[in-house]
PDB file of N, CA and C in Angstrom:
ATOM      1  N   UNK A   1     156.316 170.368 176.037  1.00  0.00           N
ATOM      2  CA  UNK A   1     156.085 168.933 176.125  1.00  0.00           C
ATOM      3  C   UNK A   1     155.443 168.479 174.814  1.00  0.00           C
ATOM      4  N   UNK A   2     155.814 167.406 174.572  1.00  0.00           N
ATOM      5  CA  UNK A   2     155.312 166.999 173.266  1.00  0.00           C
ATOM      6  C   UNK A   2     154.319 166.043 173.164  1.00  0.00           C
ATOM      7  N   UNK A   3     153.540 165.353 172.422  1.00  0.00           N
ATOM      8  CA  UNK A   3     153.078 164.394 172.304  1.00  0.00           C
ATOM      9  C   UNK A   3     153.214 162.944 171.565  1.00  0.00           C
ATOM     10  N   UNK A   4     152.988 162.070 171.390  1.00  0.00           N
ATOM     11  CA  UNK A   4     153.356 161.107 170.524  1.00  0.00           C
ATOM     12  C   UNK A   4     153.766 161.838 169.078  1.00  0.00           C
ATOM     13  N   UNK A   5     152.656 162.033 168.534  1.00  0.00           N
ATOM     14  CA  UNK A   5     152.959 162.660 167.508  1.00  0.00           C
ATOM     15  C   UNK A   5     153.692 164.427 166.785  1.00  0.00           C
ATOM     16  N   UNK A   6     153.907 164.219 168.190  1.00  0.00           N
ATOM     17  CA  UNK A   6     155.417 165.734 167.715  1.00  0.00           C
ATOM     18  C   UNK A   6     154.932 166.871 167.566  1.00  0.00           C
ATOM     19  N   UNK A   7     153.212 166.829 168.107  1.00  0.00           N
ATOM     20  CA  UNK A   7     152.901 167.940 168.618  1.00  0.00           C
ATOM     21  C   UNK A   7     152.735 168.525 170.202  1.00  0.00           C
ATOM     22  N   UNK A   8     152.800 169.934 170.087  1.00  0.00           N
ATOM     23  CA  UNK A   8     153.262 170.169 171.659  1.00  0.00           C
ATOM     24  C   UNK A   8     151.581 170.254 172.500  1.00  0.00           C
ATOM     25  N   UNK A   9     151.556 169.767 173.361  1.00  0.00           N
ATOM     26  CA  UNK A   9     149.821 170.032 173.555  1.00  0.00           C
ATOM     27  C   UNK A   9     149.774 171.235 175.162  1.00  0.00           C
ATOM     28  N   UNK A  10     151.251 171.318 175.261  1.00  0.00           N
ATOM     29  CA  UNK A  10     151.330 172.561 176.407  1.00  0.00           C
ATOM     30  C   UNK A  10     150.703 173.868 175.878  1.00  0.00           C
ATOM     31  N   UNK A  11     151.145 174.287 174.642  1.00  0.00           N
ATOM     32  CA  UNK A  11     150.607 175.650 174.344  1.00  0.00           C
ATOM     33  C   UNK A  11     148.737 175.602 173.857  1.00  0.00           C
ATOM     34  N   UNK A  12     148.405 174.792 173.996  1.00  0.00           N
ATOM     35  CA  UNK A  12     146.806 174.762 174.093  1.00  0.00           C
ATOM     36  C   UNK A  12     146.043 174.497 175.214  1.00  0.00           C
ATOM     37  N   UNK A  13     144.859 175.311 174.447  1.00  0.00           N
ATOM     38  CA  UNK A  13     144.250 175.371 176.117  1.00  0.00           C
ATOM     39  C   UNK A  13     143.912 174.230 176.866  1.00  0.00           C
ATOM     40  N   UNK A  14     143.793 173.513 176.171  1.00  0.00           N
ATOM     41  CA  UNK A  14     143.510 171.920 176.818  1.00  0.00           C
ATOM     42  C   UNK A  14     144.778 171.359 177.641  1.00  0.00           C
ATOM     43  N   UNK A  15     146.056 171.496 177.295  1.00  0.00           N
ATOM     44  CA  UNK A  15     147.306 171.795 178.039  1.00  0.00           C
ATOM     45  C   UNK A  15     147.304 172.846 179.260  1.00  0.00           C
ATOM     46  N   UNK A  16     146.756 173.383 179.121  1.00  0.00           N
ATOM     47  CA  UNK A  16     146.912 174.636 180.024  1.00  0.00           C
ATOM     48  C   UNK A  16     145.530 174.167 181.489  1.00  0.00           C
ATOM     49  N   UNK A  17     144.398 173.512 180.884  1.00  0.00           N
ATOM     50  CA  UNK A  17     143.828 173.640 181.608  1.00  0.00           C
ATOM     51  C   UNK A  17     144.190 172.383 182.404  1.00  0.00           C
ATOM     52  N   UNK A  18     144.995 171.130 181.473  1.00  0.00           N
ATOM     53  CA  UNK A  18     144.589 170.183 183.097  1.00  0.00           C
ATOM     54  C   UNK A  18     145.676 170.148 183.574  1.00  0.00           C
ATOM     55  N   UNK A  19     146.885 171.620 183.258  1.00  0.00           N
ATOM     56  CA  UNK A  19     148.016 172.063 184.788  1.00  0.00           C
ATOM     57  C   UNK A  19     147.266 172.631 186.074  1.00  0.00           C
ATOM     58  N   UNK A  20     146.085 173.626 185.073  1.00  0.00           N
ATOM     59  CA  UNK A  20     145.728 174.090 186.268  1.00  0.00           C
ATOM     60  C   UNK A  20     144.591 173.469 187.143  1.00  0.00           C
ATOM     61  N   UNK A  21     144.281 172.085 186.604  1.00  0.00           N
ATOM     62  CA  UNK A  21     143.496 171.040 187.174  1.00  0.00           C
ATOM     63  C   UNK A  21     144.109 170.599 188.394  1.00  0.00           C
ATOM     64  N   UNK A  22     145.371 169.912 187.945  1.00  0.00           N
ATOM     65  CA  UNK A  22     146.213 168.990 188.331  1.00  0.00           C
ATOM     66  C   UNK A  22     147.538 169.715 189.863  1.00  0.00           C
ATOM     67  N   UNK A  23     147.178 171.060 189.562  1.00  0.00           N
ATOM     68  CA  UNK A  23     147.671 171.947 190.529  1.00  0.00           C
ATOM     69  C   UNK A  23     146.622 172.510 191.458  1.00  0.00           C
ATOM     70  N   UNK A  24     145.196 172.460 191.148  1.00  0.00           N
ATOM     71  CA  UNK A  24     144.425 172.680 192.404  1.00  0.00           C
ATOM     72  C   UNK A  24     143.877 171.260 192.690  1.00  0.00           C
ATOM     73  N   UNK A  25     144.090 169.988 192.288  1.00  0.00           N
ATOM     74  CA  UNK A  25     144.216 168.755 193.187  1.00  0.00           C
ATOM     75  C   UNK A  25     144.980 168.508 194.097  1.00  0.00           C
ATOM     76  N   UNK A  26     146.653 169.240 193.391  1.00  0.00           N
ATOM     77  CA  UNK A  26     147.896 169.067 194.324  1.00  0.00           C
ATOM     78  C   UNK A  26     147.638 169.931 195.960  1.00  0.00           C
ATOM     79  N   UNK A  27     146.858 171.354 195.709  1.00  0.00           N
ATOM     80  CA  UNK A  27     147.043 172.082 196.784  1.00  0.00           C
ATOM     81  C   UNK A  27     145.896 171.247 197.385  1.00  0.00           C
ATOM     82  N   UNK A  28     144.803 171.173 196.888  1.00  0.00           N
ATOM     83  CA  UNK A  28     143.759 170.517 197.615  1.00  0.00           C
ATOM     84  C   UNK A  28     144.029 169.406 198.647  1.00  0.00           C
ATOM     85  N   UNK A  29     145.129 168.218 198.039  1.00  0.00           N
ATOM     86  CA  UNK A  29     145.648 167.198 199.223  1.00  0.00           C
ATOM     87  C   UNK A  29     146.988 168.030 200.244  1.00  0.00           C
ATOM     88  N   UNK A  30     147.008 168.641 199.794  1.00  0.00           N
ATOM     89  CA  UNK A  30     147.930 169.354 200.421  1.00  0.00           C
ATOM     90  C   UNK A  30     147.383 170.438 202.006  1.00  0.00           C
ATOM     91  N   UNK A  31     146.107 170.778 201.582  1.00  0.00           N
ATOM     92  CA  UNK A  31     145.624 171.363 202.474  1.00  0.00           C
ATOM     93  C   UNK A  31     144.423 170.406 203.935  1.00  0.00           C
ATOM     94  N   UNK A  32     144.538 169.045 202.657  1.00  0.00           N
ATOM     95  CA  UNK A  32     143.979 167.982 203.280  1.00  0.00           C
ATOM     96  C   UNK A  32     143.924 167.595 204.512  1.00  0.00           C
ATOM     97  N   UNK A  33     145.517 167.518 204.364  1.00  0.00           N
ATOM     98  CA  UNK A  33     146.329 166.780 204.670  1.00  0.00           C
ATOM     99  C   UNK A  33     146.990 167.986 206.180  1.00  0.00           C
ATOM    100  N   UNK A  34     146.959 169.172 205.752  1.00  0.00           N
ATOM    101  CA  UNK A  34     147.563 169.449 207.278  1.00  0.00           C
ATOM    102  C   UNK A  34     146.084 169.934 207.958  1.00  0.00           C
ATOM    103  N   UNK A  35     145.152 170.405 207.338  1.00  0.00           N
ATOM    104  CA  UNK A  35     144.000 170.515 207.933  1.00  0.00           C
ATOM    105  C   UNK A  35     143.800 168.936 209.274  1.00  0.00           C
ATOM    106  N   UNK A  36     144.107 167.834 208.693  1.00  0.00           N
ATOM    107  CA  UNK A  36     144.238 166.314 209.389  1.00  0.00           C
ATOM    108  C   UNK A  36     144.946 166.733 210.934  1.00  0.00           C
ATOM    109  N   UNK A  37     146.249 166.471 210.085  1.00  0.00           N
ATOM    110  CA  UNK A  37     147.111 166.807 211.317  1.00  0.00           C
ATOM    111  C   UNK A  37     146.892 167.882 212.137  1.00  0.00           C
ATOM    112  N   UNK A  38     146.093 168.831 211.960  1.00  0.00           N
ATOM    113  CA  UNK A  38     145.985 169.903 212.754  1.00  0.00           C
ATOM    114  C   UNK A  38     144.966 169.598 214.315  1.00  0.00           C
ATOM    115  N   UNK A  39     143.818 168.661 213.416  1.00  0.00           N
ATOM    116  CA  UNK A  39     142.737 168.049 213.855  1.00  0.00           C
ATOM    117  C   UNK A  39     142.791 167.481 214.721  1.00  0.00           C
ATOM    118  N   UNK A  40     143.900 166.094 214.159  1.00  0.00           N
ATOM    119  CA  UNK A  40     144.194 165.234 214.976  1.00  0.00           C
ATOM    120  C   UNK A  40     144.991 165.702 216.174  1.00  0.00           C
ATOM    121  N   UNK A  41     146.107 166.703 216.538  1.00  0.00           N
ATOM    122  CA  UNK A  41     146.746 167.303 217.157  1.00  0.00           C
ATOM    123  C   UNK A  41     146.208 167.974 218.328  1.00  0.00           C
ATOM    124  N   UNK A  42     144.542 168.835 217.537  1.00  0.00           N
ATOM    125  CA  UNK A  42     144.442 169.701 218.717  1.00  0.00           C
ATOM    126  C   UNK A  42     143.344 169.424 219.875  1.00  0.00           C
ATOM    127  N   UNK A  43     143.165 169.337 221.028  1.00  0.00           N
ATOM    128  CA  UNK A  43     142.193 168.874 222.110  1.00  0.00           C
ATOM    129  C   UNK A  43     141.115 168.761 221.572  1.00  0.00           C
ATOM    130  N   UNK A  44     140.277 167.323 221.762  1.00  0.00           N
ATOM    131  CA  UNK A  44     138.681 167.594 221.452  1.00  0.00           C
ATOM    132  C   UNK A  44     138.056 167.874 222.905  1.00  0.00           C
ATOM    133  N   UNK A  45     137.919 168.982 222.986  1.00  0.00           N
ATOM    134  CA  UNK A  45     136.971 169.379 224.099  1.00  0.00           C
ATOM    135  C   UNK A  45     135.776 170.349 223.902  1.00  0.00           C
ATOM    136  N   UNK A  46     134.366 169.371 223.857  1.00  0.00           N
ATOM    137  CA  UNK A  46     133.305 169.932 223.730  1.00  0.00           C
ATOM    138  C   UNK A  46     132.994 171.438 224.963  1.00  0.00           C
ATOM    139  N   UNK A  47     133.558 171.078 225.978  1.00  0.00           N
ATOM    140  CA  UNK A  47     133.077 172.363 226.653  1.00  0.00           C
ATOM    141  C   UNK A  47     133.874 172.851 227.961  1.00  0.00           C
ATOM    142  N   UNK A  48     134.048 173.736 228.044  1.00  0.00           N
ATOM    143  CA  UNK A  48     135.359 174.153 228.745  1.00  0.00           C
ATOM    144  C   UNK A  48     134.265 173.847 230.126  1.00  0.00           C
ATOM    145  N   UNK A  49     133.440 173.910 230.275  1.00  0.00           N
ATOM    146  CA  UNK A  49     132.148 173.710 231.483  1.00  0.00           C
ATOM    147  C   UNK A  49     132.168 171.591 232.190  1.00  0.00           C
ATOM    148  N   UNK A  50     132.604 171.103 231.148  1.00  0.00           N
ATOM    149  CA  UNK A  50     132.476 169.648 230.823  1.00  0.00           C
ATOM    150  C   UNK A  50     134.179 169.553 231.413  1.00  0.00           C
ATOM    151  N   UNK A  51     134.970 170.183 230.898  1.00  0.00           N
ATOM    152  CA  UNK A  51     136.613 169.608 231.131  1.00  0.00           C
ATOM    153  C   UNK A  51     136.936 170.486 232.292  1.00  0.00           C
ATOM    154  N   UNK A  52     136.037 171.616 232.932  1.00  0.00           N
ATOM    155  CA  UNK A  52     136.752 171.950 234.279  1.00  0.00           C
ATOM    156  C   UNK A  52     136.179 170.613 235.312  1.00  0.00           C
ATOM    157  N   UNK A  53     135.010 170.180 235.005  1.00  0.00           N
ATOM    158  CA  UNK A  53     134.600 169.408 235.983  1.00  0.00           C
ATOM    159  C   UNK A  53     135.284 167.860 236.090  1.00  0.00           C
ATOM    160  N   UNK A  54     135.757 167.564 234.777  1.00  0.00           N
ATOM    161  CA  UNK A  54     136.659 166.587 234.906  1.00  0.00           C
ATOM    162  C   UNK A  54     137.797 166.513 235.463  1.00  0.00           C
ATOM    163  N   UNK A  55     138.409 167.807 235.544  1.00  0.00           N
ATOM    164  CA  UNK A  55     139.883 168.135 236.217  1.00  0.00           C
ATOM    165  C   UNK A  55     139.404 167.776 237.991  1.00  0.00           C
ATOM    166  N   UNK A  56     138.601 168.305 237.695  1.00  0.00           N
ATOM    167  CA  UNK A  56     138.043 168.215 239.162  1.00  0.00           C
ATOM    168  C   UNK A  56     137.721 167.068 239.619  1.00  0.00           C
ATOM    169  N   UNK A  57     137.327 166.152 238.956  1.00  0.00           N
ATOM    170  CA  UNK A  57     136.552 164.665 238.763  1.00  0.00           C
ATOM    171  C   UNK A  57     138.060 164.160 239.278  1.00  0.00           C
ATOM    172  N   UNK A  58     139.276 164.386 238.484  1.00  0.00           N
ATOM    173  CA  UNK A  58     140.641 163.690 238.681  1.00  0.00           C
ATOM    174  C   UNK A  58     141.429 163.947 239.501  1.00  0.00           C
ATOM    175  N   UNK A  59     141.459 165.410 239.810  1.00  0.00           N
ATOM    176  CA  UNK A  59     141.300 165.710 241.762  1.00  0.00           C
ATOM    177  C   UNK A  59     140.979 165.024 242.288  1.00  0.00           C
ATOM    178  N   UNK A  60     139.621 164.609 242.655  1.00  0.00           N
ATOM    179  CA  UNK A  60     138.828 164.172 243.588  1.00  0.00           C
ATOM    180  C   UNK A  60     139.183 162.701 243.766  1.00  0.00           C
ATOM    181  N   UNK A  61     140.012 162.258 242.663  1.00  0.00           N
ATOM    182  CA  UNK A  61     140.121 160.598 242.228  1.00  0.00           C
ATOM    183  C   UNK A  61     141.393 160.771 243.057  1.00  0.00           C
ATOM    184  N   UNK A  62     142.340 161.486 242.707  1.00  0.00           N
ATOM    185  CA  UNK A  62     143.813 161.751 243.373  1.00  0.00           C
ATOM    186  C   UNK A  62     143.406 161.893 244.813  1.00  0.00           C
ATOM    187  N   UNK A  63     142.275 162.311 245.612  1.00  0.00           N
ATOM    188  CA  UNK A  63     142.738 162.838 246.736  1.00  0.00           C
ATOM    189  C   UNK A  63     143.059 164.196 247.225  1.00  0.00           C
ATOM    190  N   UNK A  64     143.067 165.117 245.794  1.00  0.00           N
ATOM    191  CA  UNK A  64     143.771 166.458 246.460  1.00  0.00           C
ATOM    192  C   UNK A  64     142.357 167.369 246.661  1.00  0.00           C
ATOM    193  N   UNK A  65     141.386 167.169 246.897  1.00  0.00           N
ATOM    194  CA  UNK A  65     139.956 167.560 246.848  1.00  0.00           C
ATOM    195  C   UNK A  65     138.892 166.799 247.300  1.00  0.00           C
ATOM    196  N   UNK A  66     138.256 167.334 248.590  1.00  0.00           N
ATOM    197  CA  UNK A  66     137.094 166.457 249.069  1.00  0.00           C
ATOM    198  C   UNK A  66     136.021 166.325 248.383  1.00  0.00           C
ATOM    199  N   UNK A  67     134.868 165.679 248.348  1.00  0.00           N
ATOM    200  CA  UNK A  67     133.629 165.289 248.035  1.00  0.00           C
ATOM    201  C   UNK A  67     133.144 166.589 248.019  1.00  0.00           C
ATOM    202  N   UNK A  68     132.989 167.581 248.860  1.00  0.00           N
ATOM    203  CA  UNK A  68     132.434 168.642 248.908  1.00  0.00           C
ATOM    204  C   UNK A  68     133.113 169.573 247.891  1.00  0.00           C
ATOM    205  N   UNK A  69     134.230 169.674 248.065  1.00  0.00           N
ATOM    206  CA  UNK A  69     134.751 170.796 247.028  1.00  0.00           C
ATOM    207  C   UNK A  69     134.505 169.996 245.480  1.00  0.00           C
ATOM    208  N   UNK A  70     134.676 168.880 245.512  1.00  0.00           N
ATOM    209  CA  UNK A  70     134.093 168.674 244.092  1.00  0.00           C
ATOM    210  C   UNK A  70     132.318 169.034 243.518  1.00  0.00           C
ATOM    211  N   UNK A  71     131.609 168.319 243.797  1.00  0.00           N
ATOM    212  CA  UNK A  71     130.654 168.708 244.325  1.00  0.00           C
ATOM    213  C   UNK A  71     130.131 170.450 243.723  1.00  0.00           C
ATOM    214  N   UNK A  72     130.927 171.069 245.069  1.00  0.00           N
ATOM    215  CA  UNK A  72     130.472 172.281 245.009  1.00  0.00           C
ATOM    216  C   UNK A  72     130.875 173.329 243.752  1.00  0.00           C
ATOM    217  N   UNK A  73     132.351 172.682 242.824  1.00  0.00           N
ATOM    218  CA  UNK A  73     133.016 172.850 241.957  1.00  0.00           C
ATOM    219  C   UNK A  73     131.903 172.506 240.283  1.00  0.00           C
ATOM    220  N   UNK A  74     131.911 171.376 240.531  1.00  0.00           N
ATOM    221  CA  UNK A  74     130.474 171.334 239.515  1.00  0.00           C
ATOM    222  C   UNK A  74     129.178 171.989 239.631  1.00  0.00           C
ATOM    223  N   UNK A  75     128.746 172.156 240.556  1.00  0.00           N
ATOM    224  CA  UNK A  75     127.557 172.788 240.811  1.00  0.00           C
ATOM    225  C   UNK A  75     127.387 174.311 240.687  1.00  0.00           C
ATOM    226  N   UNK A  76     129.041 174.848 240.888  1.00  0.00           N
ATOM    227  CA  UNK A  76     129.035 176.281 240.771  1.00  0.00           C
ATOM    228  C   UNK A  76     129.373 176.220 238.690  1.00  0.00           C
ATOM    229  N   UNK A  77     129.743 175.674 237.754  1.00  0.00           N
ATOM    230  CA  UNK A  77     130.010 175.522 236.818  1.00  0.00           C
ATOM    231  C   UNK A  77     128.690 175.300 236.100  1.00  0.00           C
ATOM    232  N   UNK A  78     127.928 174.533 236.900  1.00  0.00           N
ATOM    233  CA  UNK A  78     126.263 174.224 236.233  1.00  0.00           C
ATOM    234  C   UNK A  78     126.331 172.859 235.550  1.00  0.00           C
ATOM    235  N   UNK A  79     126.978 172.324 236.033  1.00  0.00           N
ATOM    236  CA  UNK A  79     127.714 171.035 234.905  1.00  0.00           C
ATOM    237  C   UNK A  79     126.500 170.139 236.135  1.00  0.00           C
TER     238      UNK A  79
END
C-alpha cells in the first residue's frame, strides 16, 4: 500500500502495528457482538429454587395444583 507520496508505509512498523490494532478491534466487536446475542438468548434465571416455585405459582394459577401442594412445593424448596 502506498501513500500519497509513493511511499509504502505497510513495510514499517508503524504499518504493521495499526493492522494489528485494527484487527484486534475487528475481533473485539466481533466477540461483542455474539457474546450479546448469546446473553440476550439465554434464560435469566437467578435461581433454579426461585423458577421451580414459579412453575408451581403457574400450576396453581392453571388449576392443575391445589393450594396445598403449592404451598407445600415452596416450602419443601425453602423459597
Amino acid at each position: 500500500m502506498m501513500n500519497y507520496y509513493g511511499n509504502s508505509i505497510m513495510g514499517t512498523g508503524f504499518g504493521i502495528l495499526m493492522m494489528v490494532f485494527w484487527a484486534l478491534i475487528l475481533i473485539g466487536a466481533v466477540l461483542l457482538v455474539i457474546w450479546g446475542i448469546r446473553r440476550m438468548s439465554s434464560p435469566q434465571i437467578t435461581s433454579q429454587k426461585d423458577s421451580a416455585c414459579e412453575i408451581a405459582r403457574v400450576r396453581y394459577a392453571k388449576g392443575e395444583i391445589t393450594k396445598q401442594e403449592y404451598d407445600e412445593i415452596c416450602q419443601t424448596l425453602g423459597v
